[in-house]
N, C-alpha and C. Protein backbone atom coordinates (compact mmCIF):
# COMPACT_ATOMS: atom_id res chain seq x y z
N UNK A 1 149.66 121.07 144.11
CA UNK A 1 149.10 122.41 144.19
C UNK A 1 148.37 122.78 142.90
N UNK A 2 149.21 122.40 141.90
CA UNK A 2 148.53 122.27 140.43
C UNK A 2 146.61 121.81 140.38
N UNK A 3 146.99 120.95 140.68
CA UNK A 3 145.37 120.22 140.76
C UNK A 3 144.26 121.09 141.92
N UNK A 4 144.88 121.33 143.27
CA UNK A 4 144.04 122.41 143.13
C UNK A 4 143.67 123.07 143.13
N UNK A 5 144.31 124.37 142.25
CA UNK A 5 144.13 125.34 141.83
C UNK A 5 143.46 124.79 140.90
N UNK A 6 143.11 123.50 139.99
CA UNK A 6 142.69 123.90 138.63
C UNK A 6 140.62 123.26 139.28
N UNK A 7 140.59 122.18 140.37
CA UNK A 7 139.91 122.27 140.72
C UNK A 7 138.87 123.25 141.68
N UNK A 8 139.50 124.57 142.08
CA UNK A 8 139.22 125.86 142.65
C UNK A 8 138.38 125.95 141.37
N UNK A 9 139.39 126.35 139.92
CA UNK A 9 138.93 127.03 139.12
C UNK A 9 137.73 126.69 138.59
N UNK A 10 137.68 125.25 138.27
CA UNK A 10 136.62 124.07 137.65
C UNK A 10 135.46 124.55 138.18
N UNK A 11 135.44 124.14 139.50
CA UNK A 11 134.05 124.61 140.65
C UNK A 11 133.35 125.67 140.59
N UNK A 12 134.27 126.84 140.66
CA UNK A 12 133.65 128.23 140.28
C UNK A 12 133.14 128.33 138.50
N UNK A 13 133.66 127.60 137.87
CA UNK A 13 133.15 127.46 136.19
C UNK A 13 131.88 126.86 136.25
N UNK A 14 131.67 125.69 137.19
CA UNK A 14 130.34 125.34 137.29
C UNK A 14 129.06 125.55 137.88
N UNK A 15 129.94 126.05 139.00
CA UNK A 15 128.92 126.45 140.24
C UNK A 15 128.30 127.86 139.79
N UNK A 16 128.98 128.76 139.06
CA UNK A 16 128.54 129.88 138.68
C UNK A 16 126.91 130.18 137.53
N UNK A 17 127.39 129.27 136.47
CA UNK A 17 126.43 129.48 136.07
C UNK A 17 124.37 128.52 136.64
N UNK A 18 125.04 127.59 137.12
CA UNK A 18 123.91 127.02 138.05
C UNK A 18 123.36 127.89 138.97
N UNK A 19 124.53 128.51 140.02
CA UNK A 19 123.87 129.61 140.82
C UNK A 19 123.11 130.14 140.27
N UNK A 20 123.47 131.39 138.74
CA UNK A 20 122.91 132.00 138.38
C UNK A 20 121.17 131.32 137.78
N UNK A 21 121.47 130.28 137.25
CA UNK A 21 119.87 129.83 136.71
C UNK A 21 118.97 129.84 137.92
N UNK A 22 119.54 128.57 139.25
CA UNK A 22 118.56 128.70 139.78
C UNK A 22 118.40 129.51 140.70
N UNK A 23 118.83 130.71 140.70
CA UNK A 23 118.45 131.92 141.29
C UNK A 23 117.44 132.04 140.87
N UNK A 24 117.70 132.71 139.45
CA UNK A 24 116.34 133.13 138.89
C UNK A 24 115.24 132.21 138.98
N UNK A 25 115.26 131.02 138.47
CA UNK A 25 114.12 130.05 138.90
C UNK A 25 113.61 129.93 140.29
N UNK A 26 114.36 130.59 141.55
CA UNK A 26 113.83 130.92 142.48
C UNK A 26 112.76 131.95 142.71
N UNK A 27 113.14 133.11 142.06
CA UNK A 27 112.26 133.94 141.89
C UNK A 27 111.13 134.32 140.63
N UNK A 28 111.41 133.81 139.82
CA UNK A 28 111.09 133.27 138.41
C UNK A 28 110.75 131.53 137.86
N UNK A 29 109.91 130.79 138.70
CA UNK A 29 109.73 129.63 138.67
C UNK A 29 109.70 128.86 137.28
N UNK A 30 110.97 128.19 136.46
CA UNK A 30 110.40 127.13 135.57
C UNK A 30 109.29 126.81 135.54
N UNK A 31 108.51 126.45 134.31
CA UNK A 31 107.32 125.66 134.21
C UNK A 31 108.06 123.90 134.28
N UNK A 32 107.88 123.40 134.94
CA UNK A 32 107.46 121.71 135.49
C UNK A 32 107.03 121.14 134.35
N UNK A 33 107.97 119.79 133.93
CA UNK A 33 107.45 119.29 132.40
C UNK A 33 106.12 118.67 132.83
N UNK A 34 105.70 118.35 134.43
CA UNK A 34 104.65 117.62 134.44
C UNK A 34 103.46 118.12 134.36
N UNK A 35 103.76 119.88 134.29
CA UNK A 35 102.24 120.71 134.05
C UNK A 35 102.27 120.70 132.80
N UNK A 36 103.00 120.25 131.32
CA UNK A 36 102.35 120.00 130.12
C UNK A 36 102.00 118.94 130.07
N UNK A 37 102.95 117.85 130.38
CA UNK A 37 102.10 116.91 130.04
C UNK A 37 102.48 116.01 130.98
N UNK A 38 100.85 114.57 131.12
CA UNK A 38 100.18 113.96 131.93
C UNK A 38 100.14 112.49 131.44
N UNK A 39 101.21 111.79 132.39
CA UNK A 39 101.67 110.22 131.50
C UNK A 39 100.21 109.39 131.28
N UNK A 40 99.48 109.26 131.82
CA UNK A 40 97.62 108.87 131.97
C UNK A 40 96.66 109.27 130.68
N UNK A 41 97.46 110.44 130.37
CA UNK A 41 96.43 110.70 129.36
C UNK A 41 96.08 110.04 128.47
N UNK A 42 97.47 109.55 127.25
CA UNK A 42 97.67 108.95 126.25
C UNK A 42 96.60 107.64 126.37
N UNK A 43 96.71 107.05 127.05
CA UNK A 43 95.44 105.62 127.50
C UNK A 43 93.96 106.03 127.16
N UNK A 44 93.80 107.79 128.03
CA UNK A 44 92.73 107.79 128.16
C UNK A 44 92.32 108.31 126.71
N UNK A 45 93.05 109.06 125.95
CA UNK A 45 92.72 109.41 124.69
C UNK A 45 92.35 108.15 123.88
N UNK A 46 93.08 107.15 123.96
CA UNK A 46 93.12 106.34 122.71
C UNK A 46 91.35 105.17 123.15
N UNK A 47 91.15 105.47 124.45
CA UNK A 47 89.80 105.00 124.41
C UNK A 47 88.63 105.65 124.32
N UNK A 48 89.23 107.31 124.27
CA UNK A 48 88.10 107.87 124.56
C UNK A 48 87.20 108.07 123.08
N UNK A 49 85.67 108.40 123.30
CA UNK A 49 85.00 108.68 122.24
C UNK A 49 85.75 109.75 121.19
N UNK A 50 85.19 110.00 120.08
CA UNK A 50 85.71 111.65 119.35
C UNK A 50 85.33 112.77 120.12
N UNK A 51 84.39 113.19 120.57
CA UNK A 51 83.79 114.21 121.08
C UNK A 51 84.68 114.22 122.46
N UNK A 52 84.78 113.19 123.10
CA UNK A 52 86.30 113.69 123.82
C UNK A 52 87.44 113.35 123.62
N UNK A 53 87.87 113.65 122.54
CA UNK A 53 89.10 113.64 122.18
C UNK A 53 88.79 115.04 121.41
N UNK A 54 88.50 115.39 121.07
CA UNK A 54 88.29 116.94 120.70
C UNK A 54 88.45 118.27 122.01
N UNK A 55 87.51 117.27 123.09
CA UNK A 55 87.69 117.86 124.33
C UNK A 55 88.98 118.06 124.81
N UNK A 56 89.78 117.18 125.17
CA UNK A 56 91.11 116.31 125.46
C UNK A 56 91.89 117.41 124.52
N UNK A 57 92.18 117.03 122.99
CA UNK A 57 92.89 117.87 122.45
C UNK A 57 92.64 119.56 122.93
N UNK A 58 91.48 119.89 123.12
CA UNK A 58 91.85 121.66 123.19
C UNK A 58 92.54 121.77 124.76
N UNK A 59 92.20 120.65 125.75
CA UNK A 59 92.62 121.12 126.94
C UNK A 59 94.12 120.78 127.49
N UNK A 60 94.69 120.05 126.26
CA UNK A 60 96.10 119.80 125.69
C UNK A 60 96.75 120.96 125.31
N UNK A 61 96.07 121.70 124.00
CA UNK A 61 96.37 123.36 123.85
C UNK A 61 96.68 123.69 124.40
N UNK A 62 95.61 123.97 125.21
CA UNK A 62 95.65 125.25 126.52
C UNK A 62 96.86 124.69 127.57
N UNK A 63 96.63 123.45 127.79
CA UNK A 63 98.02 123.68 128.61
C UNK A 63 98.83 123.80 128.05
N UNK A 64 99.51 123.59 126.65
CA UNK A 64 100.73 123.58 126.06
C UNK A 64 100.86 125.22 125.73
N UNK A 65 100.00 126.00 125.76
CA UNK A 65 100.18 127.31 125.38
C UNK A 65 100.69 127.67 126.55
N UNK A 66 99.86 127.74 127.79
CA UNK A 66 100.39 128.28 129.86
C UNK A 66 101.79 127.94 129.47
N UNK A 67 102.21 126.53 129.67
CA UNK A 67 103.40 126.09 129.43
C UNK A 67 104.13 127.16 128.76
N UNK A 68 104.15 127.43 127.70
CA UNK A 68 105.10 127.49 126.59
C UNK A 68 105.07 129.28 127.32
N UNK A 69 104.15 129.94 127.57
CA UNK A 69 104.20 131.74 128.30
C UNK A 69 104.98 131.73 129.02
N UNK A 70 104.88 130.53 130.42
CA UNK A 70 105.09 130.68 131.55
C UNK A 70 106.89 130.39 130.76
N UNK A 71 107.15 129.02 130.09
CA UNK A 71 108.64 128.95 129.34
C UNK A 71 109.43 130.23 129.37
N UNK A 72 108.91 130.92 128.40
CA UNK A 72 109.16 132.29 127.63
C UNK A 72 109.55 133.46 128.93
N UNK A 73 108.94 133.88 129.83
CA UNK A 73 109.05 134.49 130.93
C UNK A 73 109.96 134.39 132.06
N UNK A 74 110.27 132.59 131.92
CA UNK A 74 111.50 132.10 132.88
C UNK A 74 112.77 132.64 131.82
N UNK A 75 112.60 132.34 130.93
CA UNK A 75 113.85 132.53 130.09
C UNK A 75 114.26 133.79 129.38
N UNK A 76 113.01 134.72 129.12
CA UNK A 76 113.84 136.29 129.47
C UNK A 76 113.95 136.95 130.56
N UNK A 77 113.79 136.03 131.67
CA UNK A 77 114.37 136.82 132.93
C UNK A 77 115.68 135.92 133.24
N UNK A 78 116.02 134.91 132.55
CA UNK A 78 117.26 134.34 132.76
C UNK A 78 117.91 135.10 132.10
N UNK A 79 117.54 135.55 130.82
CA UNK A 79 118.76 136.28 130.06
C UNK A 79 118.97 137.43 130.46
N UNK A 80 117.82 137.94 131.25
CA UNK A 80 118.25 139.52 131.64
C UNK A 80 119.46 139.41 132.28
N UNK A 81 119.22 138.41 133.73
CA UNK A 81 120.00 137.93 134.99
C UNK A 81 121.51 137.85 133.92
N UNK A 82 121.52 137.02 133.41
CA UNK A 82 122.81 136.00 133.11
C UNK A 82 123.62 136.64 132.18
N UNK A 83 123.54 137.17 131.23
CA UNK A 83 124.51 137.86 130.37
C UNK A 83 124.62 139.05 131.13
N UNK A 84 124.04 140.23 132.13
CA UNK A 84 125.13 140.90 132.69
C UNK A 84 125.59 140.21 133.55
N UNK A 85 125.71 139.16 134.89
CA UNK A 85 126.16 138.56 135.49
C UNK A 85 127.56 137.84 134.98
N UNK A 86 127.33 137.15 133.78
CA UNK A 86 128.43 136.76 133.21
C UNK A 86 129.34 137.69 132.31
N UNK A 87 129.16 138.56 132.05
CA UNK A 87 129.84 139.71 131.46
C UNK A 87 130.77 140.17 132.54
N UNK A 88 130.42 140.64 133.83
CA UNK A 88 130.75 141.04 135.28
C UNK A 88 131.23 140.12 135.34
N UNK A 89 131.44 138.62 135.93
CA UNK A 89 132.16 137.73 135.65
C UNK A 89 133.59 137.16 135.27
N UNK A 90 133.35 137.91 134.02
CA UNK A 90 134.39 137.41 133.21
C UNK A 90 135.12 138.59 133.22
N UNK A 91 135.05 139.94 133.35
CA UNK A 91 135.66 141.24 134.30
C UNK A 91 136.10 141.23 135.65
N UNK A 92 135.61 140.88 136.43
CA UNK A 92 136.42 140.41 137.70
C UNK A 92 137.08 139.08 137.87
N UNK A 93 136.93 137.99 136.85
CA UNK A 93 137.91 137.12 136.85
C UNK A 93 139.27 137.94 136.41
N UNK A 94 138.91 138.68 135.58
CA UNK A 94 140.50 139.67 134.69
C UNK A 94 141.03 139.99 135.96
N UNK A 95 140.29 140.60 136.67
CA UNK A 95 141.08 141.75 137.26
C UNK A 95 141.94 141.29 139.23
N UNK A 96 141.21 139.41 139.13
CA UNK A 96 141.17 139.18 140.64
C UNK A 96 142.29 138.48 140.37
N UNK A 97 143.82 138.75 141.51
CA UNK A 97 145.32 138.29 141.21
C UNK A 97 145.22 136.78 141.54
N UNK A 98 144.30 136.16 142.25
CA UNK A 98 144.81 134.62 142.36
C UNK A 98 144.00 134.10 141.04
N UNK A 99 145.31 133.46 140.81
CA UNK A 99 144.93 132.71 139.24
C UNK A 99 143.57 131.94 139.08
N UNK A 100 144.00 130.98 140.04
CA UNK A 100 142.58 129.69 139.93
C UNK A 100 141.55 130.57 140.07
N UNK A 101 140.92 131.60 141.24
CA UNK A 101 139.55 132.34 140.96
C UNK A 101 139.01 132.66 140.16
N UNK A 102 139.89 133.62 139.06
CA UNK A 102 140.15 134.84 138.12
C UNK A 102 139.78 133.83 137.09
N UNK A 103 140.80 132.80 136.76
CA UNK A 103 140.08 131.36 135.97
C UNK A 103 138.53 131.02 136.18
N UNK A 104 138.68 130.43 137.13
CA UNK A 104 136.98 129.69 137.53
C UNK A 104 135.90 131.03 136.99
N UNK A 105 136.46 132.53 137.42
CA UNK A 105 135.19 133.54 136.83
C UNK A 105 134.97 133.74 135.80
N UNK A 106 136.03 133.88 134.82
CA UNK A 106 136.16 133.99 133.82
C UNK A 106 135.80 132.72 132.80
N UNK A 107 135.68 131.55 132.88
CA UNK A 107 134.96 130.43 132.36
C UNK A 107 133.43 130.22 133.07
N UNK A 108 133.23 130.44 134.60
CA UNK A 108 132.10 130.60 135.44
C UNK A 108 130.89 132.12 134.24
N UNK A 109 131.63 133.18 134.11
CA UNK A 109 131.15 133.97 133.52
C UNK A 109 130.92 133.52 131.46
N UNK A 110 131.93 133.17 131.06
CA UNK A 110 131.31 132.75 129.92
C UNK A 110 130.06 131.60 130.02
N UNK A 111 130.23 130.38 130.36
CA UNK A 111 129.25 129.56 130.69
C UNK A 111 128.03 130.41 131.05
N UNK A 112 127.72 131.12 132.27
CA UNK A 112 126.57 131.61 132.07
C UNK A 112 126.25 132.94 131.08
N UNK A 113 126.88 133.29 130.52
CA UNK A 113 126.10 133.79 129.49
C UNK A 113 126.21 132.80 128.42
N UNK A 114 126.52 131.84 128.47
CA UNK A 114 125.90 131.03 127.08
C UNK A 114 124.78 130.28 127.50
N UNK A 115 124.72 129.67 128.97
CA UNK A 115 123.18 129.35 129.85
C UNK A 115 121.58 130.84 129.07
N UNK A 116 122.54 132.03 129.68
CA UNK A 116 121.70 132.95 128.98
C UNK A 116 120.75 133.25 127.67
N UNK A 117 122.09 133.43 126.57
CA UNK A 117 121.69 132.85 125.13
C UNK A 117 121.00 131.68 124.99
N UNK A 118 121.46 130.75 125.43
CA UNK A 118 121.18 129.73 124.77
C UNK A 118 119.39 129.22 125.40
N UNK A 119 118.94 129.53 126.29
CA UNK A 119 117.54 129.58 126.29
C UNK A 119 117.10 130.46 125.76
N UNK A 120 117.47 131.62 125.72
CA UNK A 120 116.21 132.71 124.86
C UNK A 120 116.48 133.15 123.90
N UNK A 121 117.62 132.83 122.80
CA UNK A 121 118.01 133.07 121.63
C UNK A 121 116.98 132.97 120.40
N UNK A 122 115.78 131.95 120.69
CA UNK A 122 115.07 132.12 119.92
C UNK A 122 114.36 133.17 119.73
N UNK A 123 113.90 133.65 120.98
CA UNK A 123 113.28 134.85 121.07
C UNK A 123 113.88 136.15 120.91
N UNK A 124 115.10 136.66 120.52
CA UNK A 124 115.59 137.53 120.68
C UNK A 124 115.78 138.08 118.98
N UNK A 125 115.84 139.45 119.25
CA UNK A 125 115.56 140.11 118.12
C UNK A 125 117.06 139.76 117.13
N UNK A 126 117.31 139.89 116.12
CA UNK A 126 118.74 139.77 115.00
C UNK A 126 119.52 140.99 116.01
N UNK A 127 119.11 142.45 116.09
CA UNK A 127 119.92 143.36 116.08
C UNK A 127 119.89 143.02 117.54
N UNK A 128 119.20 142.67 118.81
CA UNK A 128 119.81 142.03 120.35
C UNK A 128 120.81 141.34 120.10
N UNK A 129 120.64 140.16 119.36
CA UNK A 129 121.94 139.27 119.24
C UNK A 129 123.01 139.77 119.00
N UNK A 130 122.74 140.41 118.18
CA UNK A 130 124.10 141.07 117.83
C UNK A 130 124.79 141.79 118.56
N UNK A 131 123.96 143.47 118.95
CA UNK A 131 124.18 144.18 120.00
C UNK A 131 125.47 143.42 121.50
N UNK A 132 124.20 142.63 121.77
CA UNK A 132 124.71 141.89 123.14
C UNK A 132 126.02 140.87 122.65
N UNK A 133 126.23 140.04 122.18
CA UNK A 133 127.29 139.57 121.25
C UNK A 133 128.47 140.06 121.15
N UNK A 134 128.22 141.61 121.21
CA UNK A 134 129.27 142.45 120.26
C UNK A 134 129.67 142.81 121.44
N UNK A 135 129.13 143.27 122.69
CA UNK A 135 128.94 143.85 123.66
C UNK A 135 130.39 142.48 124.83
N UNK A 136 129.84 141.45 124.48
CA UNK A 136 130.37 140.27 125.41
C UNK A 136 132.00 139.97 124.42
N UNK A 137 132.00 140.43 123.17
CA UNK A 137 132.63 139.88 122.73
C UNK A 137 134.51 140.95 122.90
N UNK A 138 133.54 142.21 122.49
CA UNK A 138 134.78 143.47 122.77
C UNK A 138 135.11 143.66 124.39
N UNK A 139 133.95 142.77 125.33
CA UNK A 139 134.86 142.54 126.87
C UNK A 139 136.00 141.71 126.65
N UNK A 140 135.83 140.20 125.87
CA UNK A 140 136.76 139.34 125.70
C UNK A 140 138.21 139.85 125.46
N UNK A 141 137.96 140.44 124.23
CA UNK A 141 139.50 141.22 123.34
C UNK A 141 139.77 142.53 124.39
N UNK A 142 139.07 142.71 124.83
CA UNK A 142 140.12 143.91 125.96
C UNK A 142 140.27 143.73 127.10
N UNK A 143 140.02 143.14 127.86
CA UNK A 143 140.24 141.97 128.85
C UNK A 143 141.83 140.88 128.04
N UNK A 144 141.25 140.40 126.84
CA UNK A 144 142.89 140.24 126.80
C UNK A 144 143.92 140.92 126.30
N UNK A 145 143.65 141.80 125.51
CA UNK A 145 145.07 142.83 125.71
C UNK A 145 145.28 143.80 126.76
N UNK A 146 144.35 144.44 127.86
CA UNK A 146 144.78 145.11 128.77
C UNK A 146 145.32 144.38 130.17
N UNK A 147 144.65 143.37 130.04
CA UNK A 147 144.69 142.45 131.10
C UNK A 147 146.01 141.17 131.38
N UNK A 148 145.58 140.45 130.00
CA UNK A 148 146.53 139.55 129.67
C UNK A 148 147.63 139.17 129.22
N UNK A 149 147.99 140.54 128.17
CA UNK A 149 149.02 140.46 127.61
C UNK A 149 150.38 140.75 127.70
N UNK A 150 150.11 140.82 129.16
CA UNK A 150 151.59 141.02 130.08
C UNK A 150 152.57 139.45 130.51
C-alpha cells in the first residue's frame, strides 16, 4: 500500500508541472529550435562568397532575434500561468486529507513554480524575484505550522 501511495504521489509531482508548461505552450506556442537554426546552412556558409555571407549572417540575426521575442513571450506567460498555479498547488495539497494527493500537490506545486522561475528569471525584475519568492515562501512556513504541525 506504501508504494502506492508514494507512486500516486510521484505522478501528480510530475504530471503537474508538465501539464502546466504544456498548457501554456498550447496556447502560447514555444519557438521550435528548428526556426533558429538550419542544419544546411553551415555548408552553405563556408562555401559561400563574402557578400553572401554577410547576407547569410544578417538573415541569421533576424532569425535569432524572432526566436529569442517569440522565447521571451512563451516564458512570461509560463511564469504568469505557473507560480500562481503552483502556489494553489501547494495550498490544496495542505489542505486535501488523503496523504499521497496532498503529497503529489504539494511537490506537483513546488516543481512548477520552479518550471516557472526557472525560465524567466532572467527576465524578471530584483524586486519581482523577491516579491514573488517571499510570496511562495511565507505559503511554505504557514502551510507548515497551521497545517502540519499537528
Amino acid at each position: 500500500m506504501l508504494a502506492k501511495k508514494f507512486a500516486l504521489g510521484f505522478g501528480i509531482a510530475i504530471i503537474l508541472p508538465m501539464l502546466v508548461h504544456y498548457g501554456v505552450s498550447t496556447f502560447v506556442p514555444a519557438p521550435k529550435w528548428q526556426d533558429r537554426y538550419d542544419n544546411s546552412s553551415y555548408r552553405q556558409y563556408e562555401g559561400a562568397a563574402p557578400e553572401q555571407k554577410a547576407k547569410m549572417d544578417a538573415e541569421r540575426k533576424a532569425k535569432e532575434r524572432i526566436w529569442r521575442q517569440k522565447e521571451k513571450i512563451f516564458q512570461q506567460y509560463l511564469f504568469i500561468v505557473a507560480v500562481p498555479v503552483g502556489l494553489a498547488a501547494v495550498i490544496m495539497g495542505a489542505l486535501v486529507p488523503i496523504q499521497a494527493v496532498g503529497t503529489g500537490l504539494m511537490f506537483g506545486g513546488i516543481f512548477t513554480l520552479v518550471d516557472g522561475y526557472a525560465n524567466y528569471w532572467s527576465e524578471l525584475y530584483d524586486w519581482m524575484k523577491f516579491l514573488s519568492l517571499l510570496a511562495a515562501f511565507v505559503v511554505l512556513i504557514y502551510i507548515g505550522y497551521r497545517k502540519l504541525a499537528k
